[in-house]
PDB file of N, CA and C in Angstrom:
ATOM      1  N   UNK A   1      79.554  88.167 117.804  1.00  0.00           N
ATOM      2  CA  UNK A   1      79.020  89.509 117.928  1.00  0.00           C
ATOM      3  C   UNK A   1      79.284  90.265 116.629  1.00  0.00           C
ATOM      4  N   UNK A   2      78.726  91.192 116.028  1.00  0.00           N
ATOM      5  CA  UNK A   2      78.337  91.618 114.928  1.00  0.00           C
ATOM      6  C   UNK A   2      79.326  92.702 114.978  1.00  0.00           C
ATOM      7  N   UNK A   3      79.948  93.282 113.804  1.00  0.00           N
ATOM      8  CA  UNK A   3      80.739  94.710 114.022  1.00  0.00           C
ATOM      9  C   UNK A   3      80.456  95.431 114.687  1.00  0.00           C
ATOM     10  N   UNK A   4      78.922  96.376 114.207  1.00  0.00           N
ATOM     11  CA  UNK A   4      78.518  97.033 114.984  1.00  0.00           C
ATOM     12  C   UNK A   4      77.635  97.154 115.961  1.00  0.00           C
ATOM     13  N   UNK A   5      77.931  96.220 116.749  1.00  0.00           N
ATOM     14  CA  UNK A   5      77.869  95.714 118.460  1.00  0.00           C
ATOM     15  C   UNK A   5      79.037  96.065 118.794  1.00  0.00           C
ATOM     16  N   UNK A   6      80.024  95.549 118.341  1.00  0.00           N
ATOM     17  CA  UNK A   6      81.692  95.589 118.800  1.00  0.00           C
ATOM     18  C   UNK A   6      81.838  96.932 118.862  1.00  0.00           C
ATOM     19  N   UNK A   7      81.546  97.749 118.021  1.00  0.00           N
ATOM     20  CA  UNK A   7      81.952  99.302 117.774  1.00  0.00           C
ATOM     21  C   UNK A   7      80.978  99.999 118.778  1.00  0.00           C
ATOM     22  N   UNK A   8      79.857  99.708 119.213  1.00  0.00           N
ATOM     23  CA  UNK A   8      78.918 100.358 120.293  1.00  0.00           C
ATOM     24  C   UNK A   8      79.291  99.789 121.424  1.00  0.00           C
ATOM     25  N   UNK A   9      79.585  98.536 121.966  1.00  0.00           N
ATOM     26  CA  UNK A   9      80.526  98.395 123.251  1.00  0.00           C
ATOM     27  C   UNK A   9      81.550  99.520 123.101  1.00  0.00           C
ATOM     28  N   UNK A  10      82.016  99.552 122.075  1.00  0.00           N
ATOM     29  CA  UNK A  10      83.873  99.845 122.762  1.00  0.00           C
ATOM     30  C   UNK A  10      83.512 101.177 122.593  1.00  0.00           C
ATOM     31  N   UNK A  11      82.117 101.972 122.343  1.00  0.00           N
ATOM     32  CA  UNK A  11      82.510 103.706 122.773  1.00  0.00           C
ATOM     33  C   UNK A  11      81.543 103.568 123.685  1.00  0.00           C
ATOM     34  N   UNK A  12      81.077 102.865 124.824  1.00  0.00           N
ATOM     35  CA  UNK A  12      80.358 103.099 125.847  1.00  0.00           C
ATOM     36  C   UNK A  12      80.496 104.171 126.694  1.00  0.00           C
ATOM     37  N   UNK A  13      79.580 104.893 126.528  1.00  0.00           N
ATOM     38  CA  UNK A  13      79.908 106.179 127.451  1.00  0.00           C
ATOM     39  C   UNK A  13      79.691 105.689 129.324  1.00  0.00           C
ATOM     40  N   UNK A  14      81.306 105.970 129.442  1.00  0.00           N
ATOM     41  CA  UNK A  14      81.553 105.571 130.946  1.00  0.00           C
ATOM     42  C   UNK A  14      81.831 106.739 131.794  1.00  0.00           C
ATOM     43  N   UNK A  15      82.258 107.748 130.981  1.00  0.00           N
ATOM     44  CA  UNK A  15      82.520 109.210 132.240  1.00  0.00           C
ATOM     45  C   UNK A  15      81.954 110.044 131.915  1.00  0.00           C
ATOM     46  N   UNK A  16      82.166 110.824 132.630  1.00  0.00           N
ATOM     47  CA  UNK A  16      81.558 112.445 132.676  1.00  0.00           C
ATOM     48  C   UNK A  16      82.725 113.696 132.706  1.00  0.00           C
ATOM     49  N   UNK A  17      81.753 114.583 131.992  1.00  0.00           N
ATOM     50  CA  UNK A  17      82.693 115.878 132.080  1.00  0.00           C
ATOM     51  C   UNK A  17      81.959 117.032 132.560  1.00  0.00           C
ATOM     52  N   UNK A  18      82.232 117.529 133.662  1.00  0.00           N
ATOM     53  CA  UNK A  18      81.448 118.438 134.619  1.00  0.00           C
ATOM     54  C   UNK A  18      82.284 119.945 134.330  1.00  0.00           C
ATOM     55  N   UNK A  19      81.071 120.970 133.520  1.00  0.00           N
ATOM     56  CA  UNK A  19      81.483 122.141 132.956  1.00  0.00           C
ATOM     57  C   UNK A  19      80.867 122.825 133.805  1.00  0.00           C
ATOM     58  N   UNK A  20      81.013 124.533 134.301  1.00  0.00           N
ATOM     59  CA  UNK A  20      80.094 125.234 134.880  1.00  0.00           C
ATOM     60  C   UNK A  20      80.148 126.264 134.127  1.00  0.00           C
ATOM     61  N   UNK A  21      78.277 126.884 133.664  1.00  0.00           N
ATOM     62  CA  UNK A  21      78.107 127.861 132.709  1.00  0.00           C
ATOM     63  C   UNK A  21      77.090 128.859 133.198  1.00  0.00           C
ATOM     64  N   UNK A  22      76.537 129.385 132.689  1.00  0.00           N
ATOM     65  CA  UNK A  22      76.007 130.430 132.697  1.00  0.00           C
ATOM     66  C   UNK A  22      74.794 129.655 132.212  1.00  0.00           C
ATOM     67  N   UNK A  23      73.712 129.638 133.309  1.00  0.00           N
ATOM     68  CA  UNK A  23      72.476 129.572 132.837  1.00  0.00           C
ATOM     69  C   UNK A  23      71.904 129.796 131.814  1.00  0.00           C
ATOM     70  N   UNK A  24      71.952 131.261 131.722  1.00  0.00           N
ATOM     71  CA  UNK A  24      71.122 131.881 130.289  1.00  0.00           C
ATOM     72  C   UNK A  24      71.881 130.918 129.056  1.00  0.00           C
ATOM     73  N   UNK A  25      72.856 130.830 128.574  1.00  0.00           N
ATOM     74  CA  UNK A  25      73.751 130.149 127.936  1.00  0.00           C
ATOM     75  C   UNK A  25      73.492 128.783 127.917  1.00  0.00           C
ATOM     76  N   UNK A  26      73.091 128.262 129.250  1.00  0.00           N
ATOM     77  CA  UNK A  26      72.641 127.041 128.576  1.00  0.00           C
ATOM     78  C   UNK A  26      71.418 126.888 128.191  1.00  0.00           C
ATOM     79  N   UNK A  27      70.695 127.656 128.884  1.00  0.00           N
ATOM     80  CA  UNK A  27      69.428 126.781 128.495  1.00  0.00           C
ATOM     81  C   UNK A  27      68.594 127.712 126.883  1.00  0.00           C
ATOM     82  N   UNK A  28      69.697 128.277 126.390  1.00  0.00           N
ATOM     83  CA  UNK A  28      69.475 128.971 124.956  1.00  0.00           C
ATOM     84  C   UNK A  28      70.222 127.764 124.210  1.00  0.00           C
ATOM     85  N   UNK A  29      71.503 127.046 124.790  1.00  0.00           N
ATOM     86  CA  UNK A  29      72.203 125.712 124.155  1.00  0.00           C
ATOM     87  C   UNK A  29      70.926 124.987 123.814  1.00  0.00           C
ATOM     88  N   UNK A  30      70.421 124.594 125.029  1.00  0.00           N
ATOM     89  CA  UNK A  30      70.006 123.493 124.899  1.00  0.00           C
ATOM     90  C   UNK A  30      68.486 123.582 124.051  1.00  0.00           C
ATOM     91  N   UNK A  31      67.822 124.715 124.004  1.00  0.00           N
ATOM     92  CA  UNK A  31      66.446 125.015 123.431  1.00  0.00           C
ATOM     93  C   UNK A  31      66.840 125.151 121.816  1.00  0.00           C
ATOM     94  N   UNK A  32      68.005 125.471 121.250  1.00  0.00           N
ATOM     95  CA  UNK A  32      68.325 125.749 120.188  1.00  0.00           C
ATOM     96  C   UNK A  32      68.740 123.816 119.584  1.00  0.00           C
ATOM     97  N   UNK A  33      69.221 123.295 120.407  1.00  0.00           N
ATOM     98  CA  UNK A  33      69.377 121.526 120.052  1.00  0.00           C
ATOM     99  C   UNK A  33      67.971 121.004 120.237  1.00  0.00           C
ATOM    100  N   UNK A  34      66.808 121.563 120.756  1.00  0.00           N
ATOM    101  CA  UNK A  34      65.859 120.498 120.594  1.00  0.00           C
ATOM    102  C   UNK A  34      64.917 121.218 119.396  1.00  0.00           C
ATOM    103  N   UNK A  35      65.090 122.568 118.991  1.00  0.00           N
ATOM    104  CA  UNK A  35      64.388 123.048 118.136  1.00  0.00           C
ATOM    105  C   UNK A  35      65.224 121.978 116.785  1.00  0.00           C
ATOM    106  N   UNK A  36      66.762 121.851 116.807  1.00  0.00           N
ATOM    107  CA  UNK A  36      67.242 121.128 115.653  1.00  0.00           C
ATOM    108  C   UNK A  36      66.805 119.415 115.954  1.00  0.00           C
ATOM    109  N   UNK A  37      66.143 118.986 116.893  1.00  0.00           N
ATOM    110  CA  UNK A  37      65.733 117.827 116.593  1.00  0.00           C
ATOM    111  C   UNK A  37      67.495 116.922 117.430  1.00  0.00           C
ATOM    112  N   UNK A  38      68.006 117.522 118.382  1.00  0.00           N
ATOM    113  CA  UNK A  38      69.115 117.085 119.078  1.00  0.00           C
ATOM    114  C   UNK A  38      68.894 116.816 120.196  1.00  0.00           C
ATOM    115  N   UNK A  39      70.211 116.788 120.773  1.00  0.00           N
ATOM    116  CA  UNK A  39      70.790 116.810 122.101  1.00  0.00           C
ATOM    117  C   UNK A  39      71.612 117.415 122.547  1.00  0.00           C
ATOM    118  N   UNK A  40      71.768 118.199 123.424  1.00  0.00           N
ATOM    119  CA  UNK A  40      72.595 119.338 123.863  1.00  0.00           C
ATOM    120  C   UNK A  40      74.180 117.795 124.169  1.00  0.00           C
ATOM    121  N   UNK A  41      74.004 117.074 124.475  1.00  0.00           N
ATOM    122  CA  UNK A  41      74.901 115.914 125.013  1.00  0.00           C
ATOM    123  C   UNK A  41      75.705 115.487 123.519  1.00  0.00           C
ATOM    124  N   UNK A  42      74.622 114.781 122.355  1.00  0.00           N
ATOM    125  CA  UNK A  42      74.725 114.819 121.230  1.00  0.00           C
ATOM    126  C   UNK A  42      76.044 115.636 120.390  1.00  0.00           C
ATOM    127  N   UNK A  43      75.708 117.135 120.565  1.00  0.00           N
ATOM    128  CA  UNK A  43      76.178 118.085 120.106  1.00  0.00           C
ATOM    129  C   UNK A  43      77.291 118.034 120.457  1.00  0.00           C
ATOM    130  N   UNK A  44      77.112 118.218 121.959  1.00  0.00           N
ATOM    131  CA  UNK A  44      78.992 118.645 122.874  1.00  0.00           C
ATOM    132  C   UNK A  44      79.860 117.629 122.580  1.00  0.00           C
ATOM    133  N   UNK A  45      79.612 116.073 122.302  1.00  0.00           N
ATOM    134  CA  UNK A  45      80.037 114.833 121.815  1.00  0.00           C
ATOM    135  C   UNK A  45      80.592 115.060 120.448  1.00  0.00           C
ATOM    136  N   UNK A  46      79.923 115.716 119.682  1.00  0.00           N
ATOM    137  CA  UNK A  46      80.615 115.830 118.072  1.00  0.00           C
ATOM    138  C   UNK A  46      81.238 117.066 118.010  1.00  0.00           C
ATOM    139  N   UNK A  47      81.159 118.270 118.994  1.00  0.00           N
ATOM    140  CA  UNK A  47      82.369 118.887 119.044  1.00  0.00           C
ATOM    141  C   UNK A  47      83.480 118.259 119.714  1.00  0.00           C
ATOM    142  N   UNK A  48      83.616 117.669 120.597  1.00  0.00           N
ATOM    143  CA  UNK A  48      84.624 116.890 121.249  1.00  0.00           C
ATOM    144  C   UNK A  48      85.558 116.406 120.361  1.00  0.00           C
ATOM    145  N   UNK A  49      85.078 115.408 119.774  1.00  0.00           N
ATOM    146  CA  UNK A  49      85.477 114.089 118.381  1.00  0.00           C
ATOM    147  C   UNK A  49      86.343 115.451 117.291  1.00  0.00           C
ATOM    148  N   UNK A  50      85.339 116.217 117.279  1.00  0.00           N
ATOM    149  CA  UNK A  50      86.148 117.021 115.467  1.00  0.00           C
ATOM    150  C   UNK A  50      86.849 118.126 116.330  1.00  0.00           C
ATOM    151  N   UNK A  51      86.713 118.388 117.243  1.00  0.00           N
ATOM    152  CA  UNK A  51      88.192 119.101 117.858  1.00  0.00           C
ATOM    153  C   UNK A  51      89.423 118.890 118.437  1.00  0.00           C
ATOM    154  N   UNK A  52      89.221 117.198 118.758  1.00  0.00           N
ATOM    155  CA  UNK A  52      90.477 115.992 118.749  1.00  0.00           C
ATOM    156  C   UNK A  52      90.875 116.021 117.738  1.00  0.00           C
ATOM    157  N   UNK A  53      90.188 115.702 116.861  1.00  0.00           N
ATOM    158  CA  UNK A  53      90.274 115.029 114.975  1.00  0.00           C
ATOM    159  C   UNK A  53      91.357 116.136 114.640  1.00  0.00           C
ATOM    160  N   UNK A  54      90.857 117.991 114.799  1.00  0.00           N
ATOM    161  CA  UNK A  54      91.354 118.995 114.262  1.00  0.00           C
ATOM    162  C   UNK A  54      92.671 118.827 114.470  1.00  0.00           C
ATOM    163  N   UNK A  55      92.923 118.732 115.973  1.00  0.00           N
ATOM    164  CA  UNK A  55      94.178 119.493 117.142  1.00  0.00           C
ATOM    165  C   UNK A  55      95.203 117.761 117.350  1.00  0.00           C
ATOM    166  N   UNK A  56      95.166 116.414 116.895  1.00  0.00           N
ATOM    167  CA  UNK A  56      96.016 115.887 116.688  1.00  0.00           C
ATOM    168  C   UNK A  56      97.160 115.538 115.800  1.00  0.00           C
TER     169      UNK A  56
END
């Protein structure tokens, strides 16, 4: 298996994280990630990563 096979197995997204928001709020999130050519999922994923990265 190739590195990056190995590296896309081993971050398989297996859970979930269940937030509750404010409508208006999201769906201005999420219209503002597809105007940038995203993913509202995308996004919340690379804040996740660089606010671990920051706070360890």
């Amino acid at each position: 298996m190739t590195e990056k096979k190995q590296r896309k197995k081993a971050k398989k997204k297996d859970s979930q994280l269940i937030i509750r928001i404010n409508s208006e709020d999201r769906d201005e999130f999420v219209r503002l990630c597809e105007d940038l050519d995203t993913s509202a999922a995308r996004e919340i994923r690379q804040f996740m990563r660089t606010f671990v990265e920051k706070n360890n």
